[in-house]
Protein backbone atom coordinates (compact mmCIF):
# COMPACT_ATOMS: atom_id res chain seq x y z
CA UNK A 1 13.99 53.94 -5.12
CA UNK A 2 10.04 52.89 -4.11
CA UNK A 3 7.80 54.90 -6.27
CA UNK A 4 5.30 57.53 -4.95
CA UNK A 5 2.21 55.80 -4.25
CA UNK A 6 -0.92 56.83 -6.34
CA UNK A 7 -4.77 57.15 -5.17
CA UNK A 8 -7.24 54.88 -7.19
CA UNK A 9 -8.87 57.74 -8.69
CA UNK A 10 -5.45 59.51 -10.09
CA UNK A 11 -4.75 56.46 -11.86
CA UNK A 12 -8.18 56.06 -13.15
CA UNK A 13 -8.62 59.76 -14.87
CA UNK A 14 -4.88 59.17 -16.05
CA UNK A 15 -5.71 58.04 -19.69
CA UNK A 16 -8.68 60.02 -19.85
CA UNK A 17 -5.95 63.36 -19.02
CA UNK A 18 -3.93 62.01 -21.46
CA UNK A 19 -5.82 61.42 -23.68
CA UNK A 20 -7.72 65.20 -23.65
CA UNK A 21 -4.20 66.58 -23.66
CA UNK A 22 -3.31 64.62 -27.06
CA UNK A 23 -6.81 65.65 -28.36
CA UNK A 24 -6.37 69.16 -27.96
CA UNK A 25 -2.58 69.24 -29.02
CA UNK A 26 -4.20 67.90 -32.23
CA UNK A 27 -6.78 70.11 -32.32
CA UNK A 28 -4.11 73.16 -31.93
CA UNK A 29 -1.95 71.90 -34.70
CA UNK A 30 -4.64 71.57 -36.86
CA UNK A 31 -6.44 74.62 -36.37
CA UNK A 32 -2.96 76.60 -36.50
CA UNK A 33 -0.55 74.93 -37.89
CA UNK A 34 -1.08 75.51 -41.24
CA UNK A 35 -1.65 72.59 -42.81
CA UNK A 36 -4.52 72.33 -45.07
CA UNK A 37 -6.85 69.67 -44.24
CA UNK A 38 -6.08 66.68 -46.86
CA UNK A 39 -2.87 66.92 -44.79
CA UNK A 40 -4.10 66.54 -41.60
CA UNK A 41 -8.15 66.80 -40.56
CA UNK A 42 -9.30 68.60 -37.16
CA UNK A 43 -10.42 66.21 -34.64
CA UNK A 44 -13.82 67.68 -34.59
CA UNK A 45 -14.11 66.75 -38.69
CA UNK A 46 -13.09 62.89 -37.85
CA UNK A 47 -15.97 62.75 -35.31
CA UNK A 48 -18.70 64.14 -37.82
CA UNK A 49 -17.30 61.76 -40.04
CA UNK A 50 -17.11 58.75 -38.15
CA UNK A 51 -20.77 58.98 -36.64
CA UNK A 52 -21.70 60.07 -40.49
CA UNK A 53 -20.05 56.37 -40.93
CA UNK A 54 -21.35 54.72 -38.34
CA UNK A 55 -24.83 55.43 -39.12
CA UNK A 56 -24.46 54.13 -42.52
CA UNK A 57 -25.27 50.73 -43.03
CA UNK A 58 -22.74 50.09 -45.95
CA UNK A 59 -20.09 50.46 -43.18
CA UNK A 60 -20.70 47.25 -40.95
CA UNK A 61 -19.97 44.83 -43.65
CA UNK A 62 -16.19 46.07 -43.57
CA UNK A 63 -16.41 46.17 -39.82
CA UNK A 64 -17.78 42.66 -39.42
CA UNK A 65 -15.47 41.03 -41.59
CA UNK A 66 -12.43 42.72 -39.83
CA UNK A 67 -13.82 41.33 -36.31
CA UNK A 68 -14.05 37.91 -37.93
CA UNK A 69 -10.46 37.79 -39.32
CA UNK A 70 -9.51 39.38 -36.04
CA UNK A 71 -11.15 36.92 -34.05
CA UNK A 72 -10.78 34.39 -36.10
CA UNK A 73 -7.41 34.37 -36.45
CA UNK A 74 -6.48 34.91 -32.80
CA UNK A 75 -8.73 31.69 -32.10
CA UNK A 76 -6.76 29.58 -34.33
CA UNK A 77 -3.19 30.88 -33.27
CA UNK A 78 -4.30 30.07 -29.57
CA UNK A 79 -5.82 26.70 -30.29
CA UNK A 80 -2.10 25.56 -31.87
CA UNK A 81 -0.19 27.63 -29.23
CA UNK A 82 -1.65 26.47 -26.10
CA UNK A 83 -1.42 22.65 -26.36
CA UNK A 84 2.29 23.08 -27.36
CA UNK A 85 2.98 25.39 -24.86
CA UNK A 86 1.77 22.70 -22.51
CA UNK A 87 3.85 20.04 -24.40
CA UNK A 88 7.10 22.50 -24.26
CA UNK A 89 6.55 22.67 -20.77
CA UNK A 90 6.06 19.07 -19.92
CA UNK A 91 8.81 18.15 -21.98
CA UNK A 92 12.16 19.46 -21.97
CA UNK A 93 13.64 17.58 -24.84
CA UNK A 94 10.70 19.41 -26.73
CA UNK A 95 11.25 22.53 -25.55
CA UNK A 96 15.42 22.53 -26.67
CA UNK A 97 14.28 21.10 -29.79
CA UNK A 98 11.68 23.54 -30.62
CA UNK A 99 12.54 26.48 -28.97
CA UNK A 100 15.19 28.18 -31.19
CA UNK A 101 12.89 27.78 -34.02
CA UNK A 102 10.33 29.68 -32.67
CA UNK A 103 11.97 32.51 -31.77
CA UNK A 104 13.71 32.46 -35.57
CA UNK A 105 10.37 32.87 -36.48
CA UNK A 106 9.83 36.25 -35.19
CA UNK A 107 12.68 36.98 -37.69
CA UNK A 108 10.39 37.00 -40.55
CA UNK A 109 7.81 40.36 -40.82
CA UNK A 110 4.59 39.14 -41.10
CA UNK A 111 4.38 41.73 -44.59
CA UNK A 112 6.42 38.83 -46.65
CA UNK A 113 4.25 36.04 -45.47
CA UNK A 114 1.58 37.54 -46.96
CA UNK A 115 2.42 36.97 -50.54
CA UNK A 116 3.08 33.24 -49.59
CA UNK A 117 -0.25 32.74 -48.58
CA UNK A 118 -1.74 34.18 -51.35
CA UNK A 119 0.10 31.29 -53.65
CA UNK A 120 -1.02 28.88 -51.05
CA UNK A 121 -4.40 29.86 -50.05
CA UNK A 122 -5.51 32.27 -52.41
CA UNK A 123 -7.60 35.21 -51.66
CA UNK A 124 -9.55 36.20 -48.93
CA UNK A 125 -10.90 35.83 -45.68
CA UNK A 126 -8.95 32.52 -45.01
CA UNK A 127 -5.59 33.60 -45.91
CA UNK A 128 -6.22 36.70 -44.13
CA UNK A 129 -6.99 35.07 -40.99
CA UNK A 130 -4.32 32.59 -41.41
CA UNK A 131 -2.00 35.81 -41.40
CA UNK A 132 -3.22 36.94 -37.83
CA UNK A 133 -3.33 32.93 -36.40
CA UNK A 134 0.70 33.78 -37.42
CA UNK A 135 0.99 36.91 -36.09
CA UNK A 136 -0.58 35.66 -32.37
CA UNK A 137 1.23 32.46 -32.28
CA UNK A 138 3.89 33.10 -30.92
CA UNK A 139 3.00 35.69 -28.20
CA UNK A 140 0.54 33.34 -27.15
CA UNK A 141 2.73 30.43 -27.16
CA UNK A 142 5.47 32.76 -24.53
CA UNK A 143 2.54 33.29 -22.51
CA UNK A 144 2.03 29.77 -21.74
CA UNK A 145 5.02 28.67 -21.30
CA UNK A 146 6.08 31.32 -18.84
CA UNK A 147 2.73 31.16 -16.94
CA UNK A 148 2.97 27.56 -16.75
CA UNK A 149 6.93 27.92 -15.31
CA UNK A 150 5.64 30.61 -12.86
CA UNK A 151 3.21 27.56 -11.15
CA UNK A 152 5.23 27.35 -7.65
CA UNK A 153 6.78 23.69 -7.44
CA UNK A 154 5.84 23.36 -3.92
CA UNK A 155 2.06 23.41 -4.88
CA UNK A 156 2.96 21.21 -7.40
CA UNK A 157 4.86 18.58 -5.94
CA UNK A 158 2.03 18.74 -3.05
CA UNK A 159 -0.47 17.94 -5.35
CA UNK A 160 1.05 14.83 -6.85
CA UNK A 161 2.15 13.13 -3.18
CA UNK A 162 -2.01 13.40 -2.97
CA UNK A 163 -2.16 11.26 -5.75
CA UNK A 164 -2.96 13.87 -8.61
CA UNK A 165 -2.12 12.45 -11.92
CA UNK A 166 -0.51 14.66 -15.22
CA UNK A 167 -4.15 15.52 -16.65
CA UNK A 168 -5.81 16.51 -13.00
CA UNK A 169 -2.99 18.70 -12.17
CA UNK A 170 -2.86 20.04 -15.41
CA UNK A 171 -6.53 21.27 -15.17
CA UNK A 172 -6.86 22.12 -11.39
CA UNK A 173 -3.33 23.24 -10.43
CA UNK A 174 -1.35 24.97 -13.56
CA UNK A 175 -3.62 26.44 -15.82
CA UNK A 176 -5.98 27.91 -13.10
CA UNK A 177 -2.55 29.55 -11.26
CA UNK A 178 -0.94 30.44 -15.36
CA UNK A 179 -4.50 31.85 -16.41
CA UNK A 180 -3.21 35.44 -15.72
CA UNK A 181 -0.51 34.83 -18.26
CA UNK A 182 -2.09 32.86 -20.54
CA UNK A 183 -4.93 35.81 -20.60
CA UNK A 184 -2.37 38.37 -21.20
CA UNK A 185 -1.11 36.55 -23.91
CA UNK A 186 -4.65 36.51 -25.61
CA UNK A 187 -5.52 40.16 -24.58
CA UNK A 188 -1.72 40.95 -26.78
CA UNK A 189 -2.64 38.41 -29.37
CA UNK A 190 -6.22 39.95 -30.06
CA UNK A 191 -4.53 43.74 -30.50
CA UNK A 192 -2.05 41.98 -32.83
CA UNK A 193 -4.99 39.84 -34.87
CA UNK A 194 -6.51 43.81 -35.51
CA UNK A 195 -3.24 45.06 -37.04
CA UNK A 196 -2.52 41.83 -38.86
CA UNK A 197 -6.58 41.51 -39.96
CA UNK A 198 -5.85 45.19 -41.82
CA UNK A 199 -2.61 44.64 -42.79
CA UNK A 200 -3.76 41.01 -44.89
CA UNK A 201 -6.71 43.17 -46.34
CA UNK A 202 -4.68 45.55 -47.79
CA UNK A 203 -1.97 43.30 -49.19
CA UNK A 204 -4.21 39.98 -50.41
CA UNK A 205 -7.83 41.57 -50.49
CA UNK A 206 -10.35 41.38 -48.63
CA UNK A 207 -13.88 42.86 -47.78
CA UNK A 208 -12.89 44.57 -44.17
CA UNK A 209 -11.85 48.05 -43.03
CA UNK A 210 -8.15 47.07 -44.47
CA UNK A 211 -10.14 47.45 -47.85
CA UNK A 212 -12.10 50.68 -46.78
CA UNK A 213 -8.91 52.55 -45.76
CA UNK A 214 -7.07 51.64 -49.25
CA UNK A 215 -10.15 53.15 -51.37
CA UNK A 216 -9.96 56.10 -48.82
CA UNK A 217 -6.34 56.47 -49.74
CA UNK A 218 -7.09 56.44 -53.44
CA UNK A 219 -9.37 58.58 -53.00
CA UNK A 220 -7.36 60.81 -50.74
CA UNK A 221 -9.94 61.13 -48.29
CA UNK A 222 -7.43 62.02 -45.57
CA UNK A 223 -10.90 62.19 -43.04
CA UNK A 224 -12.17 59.37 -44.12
CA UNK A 225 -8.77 57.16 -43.24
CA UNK A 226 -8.58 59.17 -39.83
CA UNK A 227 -12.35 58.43 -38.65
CA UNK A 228 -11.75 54.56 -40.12
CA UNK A 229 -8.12 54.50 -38.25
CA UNK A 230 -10.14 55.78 -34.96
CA UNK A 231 -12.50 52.84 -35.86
CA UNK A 232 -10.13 50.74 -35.87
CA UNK A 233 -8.63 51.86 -32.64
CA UNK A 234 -11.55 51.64 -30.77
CA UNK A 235 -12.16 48.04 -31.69
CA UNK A 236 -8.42 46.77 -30.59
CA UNK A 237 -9.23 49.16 -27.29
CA UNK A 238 -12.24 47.42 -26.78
CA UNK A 239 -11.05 43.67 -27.74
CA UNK A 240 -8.04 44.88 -25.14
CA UNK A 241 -10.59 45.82 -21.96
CA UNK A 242 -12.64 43.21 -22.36
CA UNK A 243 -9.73 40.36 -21.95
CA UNK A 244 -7.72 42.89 -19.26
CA UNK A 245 -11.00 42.76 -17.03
CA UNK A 246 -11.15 38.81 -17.42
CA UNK A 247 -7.32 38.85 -16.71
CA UNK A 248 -7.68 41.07 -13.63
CA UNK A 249 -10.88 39.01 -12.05
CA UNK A 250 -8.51 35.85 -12.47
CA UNK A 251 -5.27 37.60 -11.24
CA UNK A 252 -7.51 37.75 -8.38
CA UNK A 253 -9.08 34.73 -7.97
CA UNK A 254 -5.72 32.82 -8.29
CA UNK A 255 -4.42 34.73 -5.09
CA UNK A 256 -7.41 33.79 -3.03
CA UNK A 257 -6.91 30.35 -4.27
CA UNK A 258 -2.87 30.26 -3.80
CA UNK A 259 -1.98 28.34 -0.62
CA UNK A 260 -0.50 30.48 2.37
């Protein structure tokens, strides 16, 4: 069954009407529900808060060392995952040795690595961003592999009866035709490295927004955790757009390119 198709400007305002209609079903509950409001804030309290936050300069330490982790992190996990996603797809001895191990990995919640890398690496931003490198890896790593496998052989095989050795096609054939995956993997990888930034904060220290929202929870500054939560969710949104733009101008680049 084909589905209906959709004008450019429906699917535009879509998140936008979504996203008023969850606003004002929180607003509703809020105002009449009848919870008090350490249980759950209005939406109009969070917003007063969070410019009240954002205009207050003790706030942008926490946010810049999230980023860092965040970015940091995803930056290392890439730098190991890409080159082996190469090698796993150059190499298929590689790839059935490796390969089960990798996905065992997933296995193991990122929550009791954390206390490992605390006796390994201490406290801090390091093991914090060693966390997220984790947490990326392997998403990354999928990516790759699966954008390089996507490369049509045809193109491929055309390229090397013109003489084009392993590094050339490597560089002007597969990656430029895998980018759209391999960005996709980054643009998931980067929303992960957020979660996994706050989540190492709050279990091995730290001096980000992790830390903010566990004195706010102390504290039981329900308003405080929403407008740092909202914070928070703006920053994966925006780490999100900014790769899903880059993925989308390569997506179609790489048809333009794509022999007919």
């Amino acid at each position: 069954m084909r589905r209906r198709q959709v004008s450019p400007g429906v699917l535009g305002a879509s998140p936008w009407l979504f996203g008023a209609l969850l606003l004002a079903g929180w607003f509703a509950v809020a105002r009449w529900g009848g919870l008090p409001a350490y249980v759950l804030p209005s939406p109009d309290a969070v917003l007063a808060r969070l410019v009240a936050d954002l205009t207050n300069p003790t706030l942008w330490p926490y946010l810049a060392a999230t980023v860092a982790e965040a970015v940091g992190g995803c930056v290392i996990g890439a730098a190991v995952a890409l080159p082996l996603g190469i090698a796993i797809h150059r190499s298929r001895l590689l790839d059935a040795a490796v390969s089960p191990f990798l996905g065992a990995t997933q296995a193991i919640p990122a929550i009791a690595l954390a206390p490992l890398l605390v006796l390994w690496v201490g406290y801090g931003l390091g093991p914090v961003m060693w966390l997220c490198s984790l947490l990326v890896f392997f998403p990354i790593l999928v990516s790759t592999v699966t954008g390089l496998k996507l490369v049509p052989a045809s193109v491929v095989d055309a390229a090397r009866l013109d003489g084009a050795g392993s590094l050339a096609l490597l560089a002007s054939i597969e990656l430029p035709m895998a980018l759209p995956n391999l960005l996709a993997g980054l643009r998931n990888g980067f929303t992960l490295s957020v979660t996994g930034a706050v989540m190492g904060e709050m279990i091995m220290g730290g001096r980000g927004l992790g830390q903010l929202l566990t004195a706010q929870r102390d504290a039981l500054d329900t308003t405080g955790m929403f407008a740092t939560i909202a914070l928070l969710v703006a920053l994966a949104m925006g780490l999100y757009g900014l790769i899903r733009a880059i993925e989308l101008r390569s997506a179609v680049m790489a048809d333009l390119t794509t022999p007919r």
